[in-house]
C-alpha atoms as a PDB file:
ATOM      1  CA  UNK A   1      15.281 -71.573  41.812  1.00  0.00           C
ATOM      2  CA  UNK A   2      13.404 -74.982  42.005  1.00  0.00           C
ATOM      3  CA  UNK A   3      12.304 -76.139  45.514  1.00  0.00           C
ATOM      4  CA  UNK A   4      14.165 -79.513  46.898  1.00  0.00           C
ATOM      5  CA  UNK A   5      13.256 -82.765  47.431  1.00  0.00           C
ATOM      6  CA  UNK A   6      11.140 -83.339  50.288  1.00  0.00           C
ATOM      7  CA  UNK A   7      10.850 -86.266  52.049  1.00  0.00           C
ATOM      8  CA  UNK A   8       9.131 -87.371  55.296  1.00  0.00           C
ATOM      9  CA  UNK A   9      11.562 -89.813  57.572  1.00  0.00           C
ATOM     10  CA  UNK A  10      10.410 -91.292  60.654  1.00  0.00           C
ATOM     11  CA  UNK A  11      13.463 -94.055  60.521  1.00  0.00           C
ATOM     12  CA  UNK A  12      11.162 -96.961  59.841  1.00  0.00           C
ATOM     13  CA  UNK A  13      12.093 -99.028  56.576  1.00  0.00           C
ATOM     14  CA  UNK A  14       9.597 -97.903  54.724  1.00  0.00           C
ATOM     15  CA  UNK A  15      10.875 -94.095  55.262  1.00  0.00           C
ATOM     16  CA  UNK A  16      14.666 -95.536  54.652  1.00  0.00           C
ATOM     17  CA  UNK A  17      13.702 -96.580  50.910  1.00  0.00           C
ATOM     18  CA  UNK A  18      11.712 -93.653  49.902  1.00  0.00           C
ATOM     19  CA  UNK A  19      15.011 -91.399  51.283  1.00  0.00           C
ATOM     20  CA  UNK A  20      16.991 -93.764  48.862  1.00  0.00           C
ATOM     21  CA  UNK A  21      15.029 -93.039  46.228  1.00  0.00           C
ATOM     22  CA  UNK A  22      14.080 -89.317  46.578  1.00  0.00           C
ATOM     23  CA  UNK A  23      18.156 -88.880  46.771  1.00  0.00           C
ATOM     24  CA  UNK A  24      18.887 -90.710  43.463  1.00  0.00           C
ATOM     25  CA  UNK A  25      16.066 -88.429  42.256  1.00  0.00           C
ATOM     26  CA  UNK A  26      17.495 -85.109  43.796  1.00  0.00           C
ATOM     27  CA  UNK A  27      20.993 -85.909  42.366  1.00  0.00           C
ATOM     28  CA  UNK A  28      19.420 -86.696  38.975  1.00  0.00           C
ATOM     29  CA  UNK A  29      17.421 -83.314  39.024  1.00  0.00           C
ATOM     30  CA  UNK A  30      20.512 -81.215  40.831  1.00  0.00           C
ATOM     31  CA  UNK A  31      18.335 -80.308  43.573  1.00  0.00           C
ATOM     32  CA  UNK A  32      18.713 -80.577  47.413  1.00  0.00           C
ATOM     33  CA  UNK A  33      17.368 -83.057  49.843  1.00  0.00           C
ATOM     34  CA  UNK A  34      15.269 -81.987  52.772  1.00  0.00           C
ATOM     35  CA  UNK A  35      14.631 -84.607  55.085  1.00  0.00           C
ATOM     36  CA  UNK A  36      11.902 -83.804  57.322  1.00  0.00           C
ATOM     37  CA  UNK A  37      10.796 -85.886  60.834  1.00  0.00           C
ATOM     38  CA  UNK A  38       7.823 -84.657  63.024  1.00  0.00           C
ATOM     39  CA  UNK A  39       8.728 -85.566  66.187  1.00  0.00           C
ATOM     40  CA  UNK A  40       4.725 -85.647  67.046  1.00  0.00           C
ATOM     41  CA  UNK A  41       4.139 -87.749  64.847  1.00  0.00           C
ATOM     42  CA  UNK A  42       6.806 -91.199  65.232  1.00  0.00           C
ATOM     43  CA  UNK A  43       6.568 -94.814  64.642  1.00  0.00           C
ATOM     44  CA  UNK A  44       4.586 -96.545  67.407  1.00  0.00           C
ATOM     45  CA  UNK A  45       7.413 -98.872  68.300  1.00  0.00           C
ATOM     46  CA  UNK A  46       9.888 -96.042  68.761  1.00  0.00           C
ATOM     47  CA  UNK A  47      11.963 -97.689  72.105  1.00  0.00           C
ATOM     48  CA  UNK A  48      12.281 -94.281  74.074  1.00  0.00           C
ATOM     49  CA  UNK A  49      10.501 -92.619  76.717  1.00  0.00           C
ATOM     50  CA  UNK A  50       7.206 -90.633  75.690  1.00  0.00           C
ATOM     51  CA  UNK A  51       8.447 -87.006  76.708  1.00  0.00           C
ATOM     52  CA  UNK A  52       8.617 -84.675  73.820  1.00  0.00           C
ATOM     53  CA  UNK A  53      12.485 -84.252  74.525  1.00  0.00           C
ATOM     54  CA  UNK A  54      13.183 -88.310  74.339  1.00  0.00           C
ATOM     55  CA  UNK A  55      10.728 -87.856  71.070  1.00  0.00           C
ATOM     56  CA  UNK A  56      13.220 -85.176  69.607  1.00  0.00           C
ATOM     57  CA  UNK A  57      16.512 -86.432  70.642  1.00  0.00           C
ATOM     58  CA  UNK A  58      14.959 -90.264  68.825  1.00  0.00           C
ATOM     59  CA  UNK A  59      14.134 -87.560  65.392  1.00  0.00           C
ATOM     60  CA  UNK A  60      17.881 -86.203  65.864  1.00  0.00           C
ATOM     61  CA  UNK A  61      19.782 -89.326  66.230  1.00  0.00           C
ATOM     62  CA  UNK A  62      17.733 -91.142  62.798  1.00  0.00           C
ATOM     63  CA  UNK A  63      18.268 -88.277  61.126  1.00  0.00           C
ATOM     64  CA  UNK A  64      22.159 -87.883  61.651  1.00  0.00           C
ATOM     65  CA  UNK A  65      22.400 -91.533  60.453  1.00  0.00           C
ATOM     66  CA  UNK A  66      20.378 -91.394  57.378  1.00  0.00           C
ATOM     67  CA  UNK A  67      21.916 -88.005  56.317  1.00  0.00           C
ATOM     68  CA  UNK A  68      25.034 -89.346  56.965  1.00  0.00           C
ATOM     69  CA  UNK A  69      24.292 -92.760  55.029  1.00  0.00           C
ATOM     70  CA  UNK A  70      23.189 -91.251  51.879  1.00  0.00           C
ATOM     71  CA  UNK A  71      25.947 -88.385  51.973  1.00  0.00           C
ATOM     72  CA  UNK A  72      28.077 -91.619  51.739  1.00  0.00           C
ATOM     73  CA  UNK A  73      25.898 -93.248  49.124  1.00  0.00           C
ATOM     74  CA  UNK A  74      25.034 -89.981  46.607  1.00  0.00           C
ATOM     75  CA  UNK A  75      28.204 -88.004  46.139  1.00  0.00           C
ATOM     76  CA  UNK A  76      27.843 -84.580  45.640  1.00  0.00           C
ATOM     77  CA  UNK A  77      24.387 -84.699  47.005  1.00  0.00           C
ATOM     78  CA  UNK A  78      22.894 -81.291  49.166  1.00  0.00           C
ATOM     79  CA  UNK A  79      21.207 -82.159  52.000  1.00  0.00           C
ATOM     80  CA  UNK A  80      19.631 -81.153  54.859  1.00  0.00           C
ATOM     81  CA  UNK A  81      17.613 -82.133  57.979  1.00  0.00           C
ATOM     82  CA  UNK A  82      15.143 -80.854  60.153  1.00  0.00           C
ATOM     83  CA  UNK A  83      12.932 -82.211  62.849  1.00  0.00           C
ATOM     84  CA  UNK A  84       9.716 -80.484  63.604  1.00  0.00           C
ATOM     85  CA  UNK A  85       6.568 -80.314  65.826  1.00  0.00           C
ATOM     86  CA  UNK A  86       3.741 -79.888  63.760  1.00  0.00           C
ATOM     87  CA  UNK A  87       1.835 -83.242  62.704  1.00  0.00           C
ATOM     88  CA  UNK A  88       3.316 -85.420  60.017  1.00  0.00           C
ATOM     89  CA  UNK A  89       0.295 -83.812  57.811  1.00  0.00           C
ATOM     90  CA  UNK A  90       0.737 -80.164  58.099  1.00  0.00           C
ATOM     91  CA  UNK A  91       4.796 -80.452  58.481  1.00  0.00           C
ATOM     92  CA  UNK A  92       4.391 -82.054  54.719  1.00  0.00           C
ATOM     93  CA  UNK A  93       1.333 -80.295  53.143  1.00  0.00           C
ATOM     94  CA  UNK A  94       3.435 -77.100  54.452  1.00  0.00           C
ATOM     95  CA  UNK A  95       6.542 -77.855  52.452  1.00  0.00           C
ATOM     96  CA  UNK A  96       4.812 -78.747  49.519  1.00  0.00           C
ATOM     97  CA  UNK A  97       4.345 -75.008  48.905  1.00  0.00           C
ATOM     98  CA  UNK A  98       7.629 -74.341  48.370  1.00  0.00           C
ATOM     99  CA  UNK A  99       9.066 -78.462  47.259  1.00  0.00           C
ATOM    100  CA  UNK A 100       9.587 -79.717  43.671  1.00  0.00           C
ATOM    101  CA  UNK A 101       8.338 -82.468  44.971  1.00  0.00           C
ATOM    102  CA  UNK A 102       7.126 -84.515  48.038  1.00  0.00           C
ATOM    103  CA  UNK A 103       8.320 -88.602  49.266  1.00  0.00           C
ATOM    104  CA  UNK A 104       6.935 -90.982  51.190  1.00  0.00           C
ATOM    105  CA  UNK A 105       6.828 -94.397  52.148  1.00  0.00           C
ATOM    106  CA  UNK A 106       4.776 -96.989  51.792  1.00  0.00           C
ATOM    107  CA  UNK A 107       4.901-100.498  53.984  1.00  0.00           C
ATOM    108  CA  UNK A 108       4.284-102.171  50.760  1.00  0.00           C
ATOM    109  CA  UNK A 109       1.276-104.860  49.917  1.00  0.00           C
ATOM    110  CA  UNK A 110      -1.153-101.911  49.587  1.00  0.00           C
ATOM    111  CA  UNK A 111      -0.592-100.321  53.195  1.00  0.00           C
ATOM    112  CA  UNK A 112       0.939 -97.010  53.998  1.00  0.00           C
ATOM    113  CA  UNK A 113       2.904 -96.327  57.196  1.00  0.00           C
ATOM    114  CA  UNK A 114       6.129 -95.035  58.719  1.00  0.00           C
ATOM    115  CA  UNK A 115       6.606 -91.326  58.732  1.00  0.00           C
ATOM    116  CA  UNK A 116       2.543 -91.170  57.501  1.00  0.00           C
ATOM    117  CA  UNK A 117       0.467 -92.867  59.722  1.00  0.00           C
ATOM    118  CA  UNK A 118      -3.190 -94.318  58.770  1.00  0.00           C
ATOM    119  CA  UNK A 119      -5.385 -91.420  56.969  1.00  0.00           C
ATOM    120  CA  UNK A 120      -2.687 -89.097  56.951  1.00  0.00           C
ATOM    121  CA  UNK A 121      -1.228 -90.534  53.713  1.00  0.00           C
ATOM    122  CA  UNK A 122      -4.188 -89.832  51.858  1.00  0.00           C
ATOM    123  CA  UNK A 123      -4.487 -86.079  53.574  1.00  0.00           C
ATOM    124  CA  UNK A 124      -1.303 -85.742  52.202  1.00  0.00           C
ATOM    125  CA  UNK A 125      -1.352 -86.950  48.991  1.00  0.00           C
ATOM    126  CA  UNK A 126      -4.768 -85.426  48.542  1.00  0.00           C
ATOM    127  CA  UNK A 127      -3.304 -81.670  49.468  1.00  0.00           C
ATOM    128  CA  UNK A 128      -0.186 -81.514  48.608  1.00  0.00           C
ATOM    129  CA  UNK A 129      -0.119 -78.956  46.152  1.00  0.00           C
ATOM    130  CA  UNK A 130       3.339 -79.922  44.424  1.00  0.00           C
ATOM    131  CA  UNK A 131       3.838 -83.733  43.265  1.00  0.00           C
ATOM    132  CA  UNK A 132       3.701 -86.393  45.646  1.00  0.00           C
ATOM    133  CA  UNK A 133       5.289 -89.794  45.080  1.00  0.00           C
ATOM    134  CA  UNK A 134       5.320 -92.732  47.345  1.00  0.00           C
ATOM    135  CA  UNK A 135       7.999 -95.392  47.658  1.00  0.00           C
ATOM    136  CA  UNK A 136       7.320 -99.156  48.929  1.00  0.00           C
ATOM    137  CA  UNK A 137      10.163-100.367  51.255  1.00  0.00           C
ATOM    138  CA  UNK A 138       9.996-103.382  49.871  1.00  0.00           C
ATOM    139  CA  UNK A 139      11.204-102.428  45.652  1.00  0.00           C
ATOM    140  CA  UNK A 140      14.520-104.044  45.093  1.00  0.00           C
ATOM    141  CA  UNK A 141      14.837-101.909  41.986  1.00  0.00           C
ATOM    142  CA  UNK A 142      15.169 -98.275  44.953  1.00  0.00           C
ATOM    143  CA  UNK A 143      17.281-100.969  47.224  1.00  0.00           C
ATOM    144  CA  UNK A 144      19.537-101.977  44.715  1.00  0.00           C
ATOM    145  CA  UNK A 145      19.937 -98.380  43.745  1.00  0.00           C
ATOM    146  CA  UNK A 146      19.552 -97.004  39.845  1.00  0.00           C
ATOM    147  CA  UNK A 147      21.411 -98.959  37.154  1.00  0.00           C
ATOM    148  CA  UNK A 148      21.640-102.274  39.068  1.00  0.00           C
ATOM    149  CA  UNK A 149      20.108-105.638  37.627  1.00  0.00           C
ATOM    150  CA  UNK A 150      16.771-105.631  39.735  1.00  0.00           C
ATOM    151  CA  UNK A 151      15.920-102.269  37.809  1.00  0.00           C
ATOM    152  CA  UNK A 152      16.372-104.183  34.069  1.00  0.00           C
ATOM    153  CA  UNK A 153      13.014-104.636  33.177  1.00  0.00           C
ATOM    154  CA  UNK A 154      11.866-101.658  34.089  1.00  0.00           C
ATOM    155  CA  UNK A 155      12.506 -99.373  31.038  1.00  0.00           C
ATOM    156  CA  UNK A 156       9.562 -97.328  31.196  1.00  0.00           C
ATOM    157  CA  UNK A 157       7.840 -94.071  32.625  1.00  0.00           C
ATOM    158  CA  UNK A 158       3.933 -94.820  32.454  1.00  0.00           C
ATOM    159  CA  UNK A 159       1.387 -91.649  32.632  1.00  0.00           C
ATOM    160  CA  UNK A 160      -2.105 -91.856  32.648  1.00  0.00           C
ATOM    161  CA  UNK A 161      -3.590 -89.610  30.696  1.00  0.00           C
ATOM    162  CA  UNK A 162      -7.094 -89.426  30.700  1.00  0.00           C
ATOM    163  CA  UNK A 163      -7.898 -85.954  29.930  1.00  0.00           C
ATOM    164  CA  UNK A 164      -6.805 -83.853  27.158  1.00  0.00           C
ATOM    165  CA  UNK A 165      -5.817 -80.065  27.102  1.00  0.00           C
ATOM    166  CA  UNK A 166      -4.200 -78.038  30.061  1.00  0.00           C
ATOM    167  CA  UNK A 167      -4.921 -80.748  32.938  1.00  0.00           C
ATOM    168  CA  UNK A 168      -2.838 -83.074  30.656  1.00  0.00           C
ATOM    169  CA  UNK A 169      -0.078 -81.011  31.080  1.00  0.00           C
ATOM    170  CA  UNK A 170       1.786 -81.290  34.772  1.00  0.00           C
ATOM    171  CA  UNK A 171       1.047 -85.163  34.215  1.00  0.00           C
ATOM    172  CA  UNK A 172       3.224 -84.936  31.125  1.00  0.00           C
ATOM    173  CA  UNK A 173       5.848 -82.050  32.637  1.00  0.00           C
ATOM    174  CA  UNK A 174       6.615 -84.578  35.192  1.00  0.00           C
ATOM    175  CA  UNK A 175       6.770 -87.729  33.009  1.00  0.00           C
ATOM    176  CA  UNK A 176       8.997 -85.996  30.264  1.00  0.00           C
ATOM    177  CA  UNK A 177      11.546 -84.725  32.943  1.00  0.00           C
ATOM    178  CA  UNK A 178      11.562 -88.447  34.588  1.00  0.00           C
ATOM    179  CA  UNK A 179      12.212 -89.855  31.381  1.00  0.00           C
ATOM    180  CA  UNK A 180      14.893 -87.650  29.815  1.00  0.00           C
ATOM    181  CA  UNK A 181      17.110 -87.923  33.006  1.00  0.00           C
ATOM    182  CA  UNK A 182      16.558 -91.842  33.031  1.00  0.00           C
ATOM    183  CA  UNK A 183      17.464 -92.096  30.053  1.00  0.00           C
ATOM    184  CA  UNK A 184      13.799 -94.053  29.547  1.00  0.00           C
ATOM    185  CA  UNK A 185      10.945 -94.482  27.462  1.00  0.00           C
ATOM    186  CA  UNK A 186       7.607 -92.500  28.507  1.00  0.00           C
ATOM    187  CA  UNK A 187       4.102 -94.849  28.064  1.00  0.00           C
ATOM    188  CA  UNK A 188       1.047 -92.553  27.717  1.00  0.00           C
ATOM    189  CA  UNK A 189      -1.794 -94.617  28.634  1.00  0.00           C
ATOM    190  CA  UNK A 190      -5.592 -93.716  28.385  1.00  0.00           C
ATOM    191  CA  UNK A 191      -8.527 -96.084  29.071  1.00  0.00           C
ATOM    192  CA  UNK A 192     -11.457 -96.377  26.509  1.00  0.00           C
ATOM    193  CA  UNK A 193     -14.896 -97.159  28.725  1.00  0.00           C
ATOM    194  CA  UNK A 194     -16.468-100.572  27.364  1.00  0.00           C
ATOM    195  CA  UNK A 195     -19.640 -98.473  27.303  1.00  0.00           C
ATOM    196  CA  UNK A 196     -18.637 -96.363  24.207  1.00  0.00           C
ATOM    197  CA  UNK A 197     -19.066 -99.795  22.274  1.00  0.00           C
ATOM    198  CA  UNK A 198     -22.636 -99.046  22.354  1.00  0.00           C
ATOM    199  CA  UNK A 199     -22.787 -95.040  22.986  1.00  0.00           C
ATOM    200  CA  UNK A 200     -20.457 -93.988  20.736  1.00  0.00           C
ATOM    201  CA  UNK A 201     -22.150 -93.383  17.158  1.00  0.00           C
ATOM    202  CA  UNK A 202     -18.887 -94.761  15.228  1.00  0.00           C
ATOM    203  CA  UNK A 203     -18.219 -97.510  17.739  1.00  0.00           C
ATOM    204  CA  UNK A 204     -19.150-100.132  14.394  1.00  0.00           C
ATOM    205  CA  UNK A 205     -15.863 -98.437  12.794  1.00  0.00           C
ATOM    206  CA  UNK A 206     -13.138 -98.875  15.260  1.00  0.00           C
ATOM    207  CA  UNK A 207     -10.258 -98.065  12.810  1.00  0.00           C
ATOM    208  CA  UNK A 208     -12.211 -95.141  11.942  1.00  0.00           C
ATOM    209  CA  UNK A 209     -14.393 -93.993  14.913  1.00  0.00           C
ATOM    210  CA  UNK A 210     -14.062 -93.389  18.695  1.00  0.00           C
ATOM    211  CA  UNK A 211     -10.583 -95.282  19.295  1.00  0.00           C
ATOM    212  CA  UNK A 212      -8.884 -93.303  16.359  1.00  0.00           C
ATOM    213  CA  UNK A 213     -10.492 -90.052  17.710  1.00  0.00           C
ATOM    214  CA  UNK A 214      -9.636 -91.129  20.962  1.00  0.00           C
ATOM    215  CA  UNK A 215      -5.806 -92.266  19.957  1.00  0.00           C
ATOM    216  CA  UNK A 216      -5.886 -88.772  18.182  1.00  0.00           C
ATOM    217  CA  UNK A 217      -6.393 -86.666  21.246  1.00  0.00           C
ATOM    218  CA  UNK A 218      -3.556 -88.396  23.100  1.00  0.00           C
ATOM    219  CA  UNK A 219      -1.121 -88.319  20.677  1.00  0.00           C
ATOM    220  CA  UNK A 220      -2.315 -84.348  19.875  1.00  0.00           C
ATOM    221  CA  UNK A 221      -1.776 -84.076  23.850  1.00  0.00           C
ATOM    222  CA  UNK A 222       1.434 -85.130  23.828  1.00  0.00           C
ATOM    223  CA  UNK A 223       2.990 -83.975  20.762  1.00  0.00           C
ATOM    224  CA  UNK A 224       3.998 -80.717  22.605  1.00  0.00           C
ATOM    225  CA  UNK A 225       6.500 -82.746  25.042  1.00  0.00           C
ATOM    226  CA  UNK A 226       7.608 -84.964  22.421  1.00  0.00           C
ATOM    227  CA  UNK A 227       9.212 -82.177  20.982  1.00  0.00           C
ATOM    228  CA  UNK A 228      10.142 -80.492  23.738  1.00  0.00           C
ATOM    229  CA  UNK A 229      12.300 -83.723  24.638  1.00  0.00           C
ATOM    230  CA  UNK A 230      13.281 -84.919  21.197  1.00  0.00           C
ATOM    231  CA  UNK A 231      15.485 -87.951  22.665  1.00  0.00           C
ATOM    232  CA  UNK A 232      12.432 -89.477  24.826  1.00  0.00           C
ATOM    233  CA  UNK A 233      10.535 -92.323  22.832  1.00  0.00           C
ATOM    234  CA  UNK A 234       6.868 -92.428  23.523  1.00  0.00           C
ATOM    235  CA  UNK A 235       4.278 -95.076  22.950  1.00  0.00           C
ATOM    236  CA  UNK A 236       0.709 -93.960  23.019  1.00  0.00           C
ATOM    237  CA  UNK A 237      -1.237 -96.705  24.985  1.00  0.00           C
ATOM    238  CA  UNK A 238      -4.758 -96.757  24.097  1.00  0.00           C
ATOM    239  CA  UNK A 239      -7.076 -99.878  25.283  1.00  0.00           C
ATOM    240  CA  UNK A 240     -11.091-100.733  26.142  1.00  0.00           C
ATOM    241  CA  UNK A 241     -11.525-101.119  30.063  1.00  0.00           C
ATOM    242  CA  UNK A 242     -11.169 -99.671  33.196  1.00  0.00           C
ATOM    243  CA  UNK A 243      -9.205 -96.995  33.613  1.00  0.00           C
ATOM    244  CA  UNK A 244      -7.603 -98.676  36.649  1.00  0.00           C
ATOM    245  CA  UNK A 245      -7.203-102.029  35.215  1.00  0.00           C
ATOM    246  CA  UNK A 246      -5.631-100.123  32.223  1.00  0.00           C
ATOM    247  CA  UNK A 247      -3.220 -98.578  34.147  1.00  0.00           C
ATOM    248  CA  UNK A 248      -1.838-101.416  36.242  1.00  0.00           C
ATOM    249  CA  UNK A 249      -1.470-103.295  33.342  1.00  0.00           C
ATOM    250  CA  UNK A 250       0.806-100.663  31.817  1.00  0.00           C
ATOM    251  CA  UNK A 251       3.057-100.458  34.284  1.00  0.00           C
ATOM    252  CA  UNK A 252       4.046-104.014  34.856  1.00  0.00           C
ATOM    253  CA  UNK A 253       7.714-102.814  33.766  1.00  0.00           C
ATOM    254  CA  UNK A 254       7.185 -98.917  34.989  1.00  0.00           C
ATOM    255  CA  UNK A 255       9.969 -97.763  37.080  1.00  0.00           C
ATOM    256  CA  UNK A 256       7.760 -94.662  37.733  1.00  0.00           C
ATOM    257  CA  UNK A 257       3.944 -94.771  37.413  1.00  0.00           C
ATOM    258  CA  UNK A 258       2.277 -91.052  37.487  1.00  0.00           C
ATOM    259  CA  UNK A 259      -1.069 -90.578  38.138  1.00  0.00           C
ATOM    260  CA  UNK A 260      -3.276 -87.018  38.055  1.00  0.00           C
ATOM    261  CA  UNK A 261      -5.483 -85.279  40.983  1.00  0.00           C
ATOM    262  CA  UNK A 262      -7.620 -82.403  40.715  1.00  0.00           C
ATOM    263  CA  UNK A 263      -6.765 -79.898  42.589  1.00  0.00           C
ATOM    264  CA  UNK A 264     -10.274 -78.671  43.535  1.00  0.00           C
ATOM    265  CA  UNK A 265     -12.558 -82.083  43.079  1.00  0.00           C
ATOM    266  CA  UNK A 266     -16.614 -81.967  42.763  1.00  0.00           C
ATOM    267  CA  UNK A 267     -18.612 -82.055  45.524  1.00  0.00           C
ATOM    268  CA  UNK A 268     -19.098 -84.788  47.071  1.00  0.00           C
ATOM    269  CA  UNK A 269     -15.898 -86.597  46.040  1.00  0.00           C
ATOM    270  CA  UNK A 270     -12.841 -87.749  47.371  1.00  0.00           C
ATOM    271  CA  UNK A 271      -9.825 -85.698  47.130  1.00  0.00           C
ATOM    272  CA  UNK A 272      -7.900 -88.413  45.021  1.00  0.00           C
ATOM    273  CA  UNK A 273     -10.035 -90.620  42.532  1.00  0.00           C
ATOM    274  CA  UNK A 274     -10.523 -94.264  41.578  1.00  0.00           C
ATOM    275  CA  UNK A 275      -7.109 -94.746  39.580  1.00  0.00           C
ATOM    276  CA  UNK A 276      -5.207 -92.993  41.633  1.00  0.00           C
ATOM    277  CA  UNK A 277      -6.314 -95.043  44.891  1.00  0.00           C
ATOM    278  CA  UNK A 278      -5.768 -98.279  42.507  1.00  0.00           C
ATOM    279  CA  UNK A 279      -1.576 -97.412  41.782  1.00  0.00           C
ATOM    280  CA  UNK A 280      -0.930 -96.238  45.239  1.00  0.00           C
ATOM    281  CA  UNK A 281      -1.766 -99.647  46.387  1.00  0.00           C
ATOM    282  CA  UNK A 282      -1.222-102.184  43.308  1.00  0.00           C
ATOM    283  CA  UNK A 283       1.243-100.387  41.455  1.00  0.00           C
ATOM    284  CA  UNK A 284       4.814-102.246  42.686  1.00  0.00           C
ATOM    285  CA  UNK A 285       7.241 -99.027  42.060  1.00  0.00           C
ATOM    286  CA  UNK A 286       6.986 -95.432  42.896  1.00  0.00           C
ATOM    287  CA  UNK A 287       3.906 -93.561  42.410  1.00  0.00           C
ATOM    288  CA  UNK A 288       3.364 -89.952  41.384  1.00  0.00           C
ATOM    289  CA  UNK A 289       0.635 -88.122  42.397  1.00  0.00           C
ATOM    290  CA  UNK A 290       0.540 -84.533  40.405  1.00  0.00           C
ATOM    291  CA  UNK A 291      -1.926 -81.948  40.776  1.00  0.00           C
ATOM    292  CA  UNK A 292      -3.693 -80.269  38.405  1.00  0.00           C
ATOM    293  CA  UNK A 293      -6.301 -77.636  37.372  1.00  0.00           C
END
């Protein structure tokens, strides 16, 4: 049986809209909602006394009225709540082992906050060993709910898919699945370096050479999901530049942007790379961070 849908609420806006949006995706998936608040680990603006019972009965009280709020909003949803005393970090990273996925919020304008607080985002996002997605507070596409006007021109899922074989794969799981139950087109984007102009033997042949190779691979990578979800269109998004400028330029219209992390980096690197540090804080809807081998 899959896992639910995770998500870490602290009662702060930012932690309002990514419980919005991880309930629209629960209901679209048939999976439950586990809302989780670490009681160690609150808002610093929380009015209440500092004692760990004032910090509890504060995690009670915003959980009863957001599980009561989207119980209203998402008919039919399954949902429960549970508050916790292990940090915001480990309470997450813990039921990621056993989650279809993980939410959180994100203030918006590039900064993280609410249930995660400073460098716990990333410790998250870098550990989590199921998918991660963050939510901005401030998308009126999530606010508005699915299916409403502000979500129009957003029509696609965007994956970025710079490596071919197996680590393509959970990218391409995830983006499929989002599609097909959106009803939405999936936008497989991979960045060509400017530096294979002048490396790459055939870069004087472009129709021929390295782009067609290169267009090759990604459509060879995901020909197997294509036809595993016959009724998802795909465009294959190949382009010269940055992989990070690539991306973000992709998913102007995204209503779900997924990027990749290794699951056991190089030495001497951080646990998420470049791009995905680039869409979790320029990319203006949810972002999907899935591990991989």
């Amino acid at each position: 049986m899959a896992g639910p849908v995770v998500v870490g609420f602290d009662g702060s806006p930012a932690s309002v809209t990514a419980a919005w949006w991880a309930a629209g995706e629960a209901v679209h998936r048939h999976l439950p909602v586990l809302l989780l608040h670490s009681w160690t680990t609150q808002p610093l603006d929380v009015p209440i006394a500092q004692e760990a019972f004032g910090k509890q009965c504060y995690g009670g009280r915003v959980l009863q009225r957001m599980e009561a709020e989207l119980l209203h909003r998402y008919g039919g949803l399954s949902l429960v709540t549970a508050v916790v005393s292990d940090p915001a970090s480990k309470a997450l990273v813990d039921a990621g082992d056993s989650a279809t996925m993980l939410v959180v919020g994100s203030r918006g304008h590039g900064t993280m906050a609410g249930f995660l607080l400073g460098s716990v985002s990333l410790h998250v996002l870098g550990l989590a060993r199921c998918p991660a997605v963050t939510v901005r507070a401030d998308d009126p596409a999530v606010e508005d709910g699915w299916g409403h006007p502000a979500a129009a021109d957003r029509q696609e899922i965007v994956v970025g898919v710079q490596e071919s074989g197996p680590a393509a794969d959970p990218l391409l799981e995830f983006a499929f699945t989002a599609a097909d139950l959106r009803g939405a087109r999936v936008r497989a984007v991979r960045a060509l370096p400017l530096s294979s102009l002048v490396t790459h033997p055939h870069a004087g042949r472009p129709n021929e050479g390295y782009e067609a190779d290169e267009r090759a691979r990604l459509t060879a990578a995901v020909a197997p999901w294509q036809a595993k979800f016959p009724d998802v269109d795909v465009v294959d998004h190949v382009a010269r530049g940055s992989a990070a400028q690539i991306l973000l330029a992709a998913s102007a219209h995204s209503m779900l942007t997924i990027v990749g992390r290794r699951r056991h980096p190089p030495p001497l690197t951080g646990k998420l790379g470049s791009v995905a540090h680039a869409a979790l804080h320029h990319v203006p809807c949810p972002v999907a961070v899935v591990p991989h081998d």
